[in-house]
Protein backbone atom coordinates (compact mmCIF):
# COMPACT_ATOMS: atom_id res chain seq x y z
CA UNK A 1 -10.46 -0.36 0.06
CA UNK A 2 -8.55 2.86 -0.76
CA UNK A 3 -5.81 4.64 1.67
CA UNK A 4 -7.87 7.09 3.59
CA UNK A 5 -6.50 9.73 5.42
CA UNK A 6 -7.35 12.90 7.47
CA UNK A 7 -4.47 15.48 8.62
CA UNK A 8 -5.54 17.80 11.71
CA UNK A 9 -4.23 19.97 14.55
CA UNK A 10 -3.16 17.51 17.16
CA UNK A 11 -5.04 19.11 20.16
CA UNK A 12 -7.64 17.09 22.25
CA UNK A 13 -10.55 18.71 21.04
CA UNK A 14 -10.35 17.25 17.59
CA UNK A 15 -9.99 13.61 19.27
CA UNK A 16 -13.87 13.21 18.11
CA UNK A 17 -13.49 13.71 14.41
CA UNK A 18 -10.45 11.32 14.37
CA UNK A 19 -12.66 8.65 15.36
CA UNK A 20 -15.87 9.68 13.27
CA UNK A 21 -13.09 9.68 10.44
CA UNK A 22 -11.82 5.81 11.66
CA UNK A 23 -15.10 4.37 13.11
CA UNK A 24 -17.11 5.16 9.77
CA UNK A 25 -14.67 3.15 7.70
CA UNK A 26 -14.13 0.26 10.07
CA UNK A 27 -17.59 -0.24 10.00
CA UNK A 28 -18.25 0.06 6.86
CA UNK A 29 -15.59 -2.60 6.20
CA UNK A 30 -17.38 -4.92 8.40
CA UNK A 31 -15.05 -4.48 11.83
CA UNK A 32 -16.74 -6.63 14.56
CA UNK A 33 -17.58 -4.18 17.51
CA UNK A 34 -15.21 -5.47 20.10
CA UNK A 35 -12.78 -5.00 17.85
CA UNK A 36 -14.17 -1.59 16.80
CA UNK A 37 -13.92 -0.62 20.71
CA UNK A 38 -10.51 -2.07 20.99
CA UNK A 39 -9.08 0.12 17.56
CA UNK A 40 -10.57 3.04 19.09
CA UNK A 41 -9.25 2.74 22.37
CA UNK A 42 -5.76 2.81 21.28
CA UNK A 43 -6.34 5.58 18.63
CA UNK A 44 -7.79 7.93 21.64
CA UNK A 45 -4.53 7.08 24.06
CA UNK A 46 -2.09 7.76 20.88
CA UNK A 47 -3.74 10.66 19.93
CA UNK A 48 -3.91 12.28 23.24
CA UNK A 49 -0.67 11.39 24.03
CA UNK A 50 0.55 13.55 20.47
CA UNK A 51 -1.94 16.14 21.35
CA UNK A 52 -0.15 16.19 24.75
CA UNK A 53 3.47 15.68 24.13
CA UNK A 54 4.46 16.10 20.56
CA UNK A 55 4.59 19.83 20.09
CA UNK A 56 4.45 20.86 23.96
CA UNK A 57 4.32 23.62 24.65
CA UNK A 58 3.10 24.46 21.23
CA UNK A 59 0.65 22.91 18.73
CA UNK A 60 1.38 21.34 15.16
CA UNK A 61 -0.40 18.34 12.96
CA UNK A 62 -0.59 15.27 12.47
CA UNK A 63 -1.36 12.69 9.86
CA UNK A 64 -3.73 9.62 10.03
CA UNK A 65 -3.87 6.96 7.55
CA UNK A 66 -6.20 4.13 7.40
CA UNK A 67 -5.26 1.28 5.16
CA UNK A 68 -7.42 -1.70 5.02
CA UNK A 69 -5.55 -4.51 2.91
CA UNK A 70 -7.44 -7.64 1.62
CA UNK A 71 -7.80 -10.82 3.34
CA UNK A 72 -7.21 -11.28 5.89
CA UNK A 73 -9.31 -8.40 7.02
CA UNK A 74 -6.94 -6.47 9.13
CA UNK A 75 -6.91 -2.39 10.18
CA UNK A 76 -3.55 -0.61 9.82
CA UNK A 77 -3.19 3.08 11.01
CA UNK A 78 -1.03 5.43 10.85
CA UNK A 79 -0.12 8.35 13.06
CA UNK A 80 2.88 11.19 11.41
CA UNK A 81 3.52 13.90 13.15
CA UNK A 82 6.62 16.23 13.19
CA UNK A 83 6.77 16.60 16.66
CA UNK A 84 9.35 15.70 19.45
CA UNK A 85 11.12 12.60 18.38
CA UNK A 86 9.86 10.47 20.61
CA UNK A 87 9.81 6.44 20.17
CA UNK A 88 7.07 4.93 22.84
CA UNK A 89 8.09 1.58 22.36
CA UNK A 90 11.33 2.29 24.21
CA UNK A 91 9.62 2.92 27.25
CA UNK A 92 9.84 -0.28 29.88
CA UNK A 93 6.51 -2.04 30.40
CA UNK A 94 4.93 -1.37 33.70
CA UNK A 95 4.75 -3.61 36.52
CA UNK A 96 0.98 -4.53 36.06
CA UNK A 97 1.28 -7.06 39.53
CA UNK A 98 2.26 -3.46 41.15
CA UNK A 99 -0.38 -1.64 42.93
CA UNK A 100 -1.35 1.55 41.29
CA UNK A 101 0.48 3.25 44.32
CA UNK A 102 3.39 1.08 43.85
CA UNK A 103 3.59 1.57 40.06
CA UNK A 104 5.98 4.40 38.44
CA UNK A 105 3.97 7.17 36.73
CA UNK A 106 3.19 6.77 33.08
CA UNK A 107 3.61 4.05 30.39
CA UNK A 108 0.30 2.46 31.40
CA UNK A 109 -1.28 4.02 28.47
CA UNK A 110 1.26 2.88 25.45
CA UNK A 111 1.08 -1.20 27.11
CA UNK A 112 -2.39 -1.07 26.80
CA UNK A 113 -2.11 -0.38 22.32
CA UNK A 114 1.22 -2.71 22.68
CA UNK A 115 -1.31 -4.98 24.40
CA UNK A 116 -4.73 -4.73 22.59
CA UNK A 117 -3.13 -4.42 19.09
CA UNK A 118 -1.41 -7.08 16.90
CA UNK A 119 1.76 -5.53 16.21
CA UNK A 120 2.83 -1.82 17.09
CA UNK A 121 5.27 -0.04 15.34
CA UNK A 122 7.56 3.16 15.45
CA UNK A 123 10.00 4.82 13.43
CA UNK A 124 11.90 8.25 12.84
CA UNK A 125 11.52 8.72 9.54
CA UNK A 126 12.41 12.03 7.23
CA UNK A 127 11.65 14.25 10.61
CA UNK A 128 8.56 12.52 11.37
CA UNK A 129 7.73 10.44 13.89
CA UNK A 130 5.80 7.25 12.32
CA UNK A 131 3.77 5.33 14.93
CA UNK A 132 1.90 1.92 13.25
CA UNK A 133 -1.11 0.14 15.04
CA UNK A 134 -1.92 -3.03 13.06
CA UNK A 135 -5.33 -5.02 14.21
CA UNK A 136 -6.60 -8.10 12.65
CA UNK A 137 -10.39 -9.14 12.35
């Protein structure tokens, strides 16, 4: 399957066409539905979290690229944006055996992809920051 990609204002409004954009390919490729959910879920806390962060307190793009190599099936995507350099990884894993009360604010979000996901990348590449999501099925 070909590299598809969309480019859009990273705002939260536009979080529903970047999953018409991903769900309509993963399914036509076959994507079981838990796995579907799980892609999609990830997608909608990166996204948000550009839409919220990258560009604060202004707005700018980014980039999503769907790749779909052969066998084994397997989703990678893509998010560029020229934002804030920001790497997500960095950020410590939170203490999940904390209550919610007891638990710092924040990072919940990114363990959760780092979780769900089979690998999770970043980089700062040629002023962009270059977050990967890679999910087998």
């Amino acid at each position: 399957m070909p590299t598809k990609t969309m480019e859009t204002e990273a705002v939260k409004a536009h979080l529903p066409q970047v999953l018409d954009f991903l769900e309509g390919s993963l399914e036509e490729a076959g994507c079981p539905m838990k796995t579907l959910m799980q892609i999609c879920i990830a997608v909608e806390e990166i996204f948000v979290n550009i839409a919220s962060y990258a560009y604060a307190p202004e707005t700018g793009s980014v980039r999503i690229r769907l790749d779909m190599p052969g066998e084994p099936s397997k989703a990678v995507i893509t998010f560029e944006d020229s934002g804030i350099p920001y790497d997500p990884l960095k950020k410590e894993d939170p203490d999940v055996t904390l209550s919610a009360e007891e638990r710092q604010i924040g990072g919940l979000g990114i363990y959760m992809v780092k979780q769900s996901m089979d690998d999770v990348r970043y980089q700062y590449k040629d002023g962009k920051n270059v977050l990967t999501l890679e999910k087998n099925f």
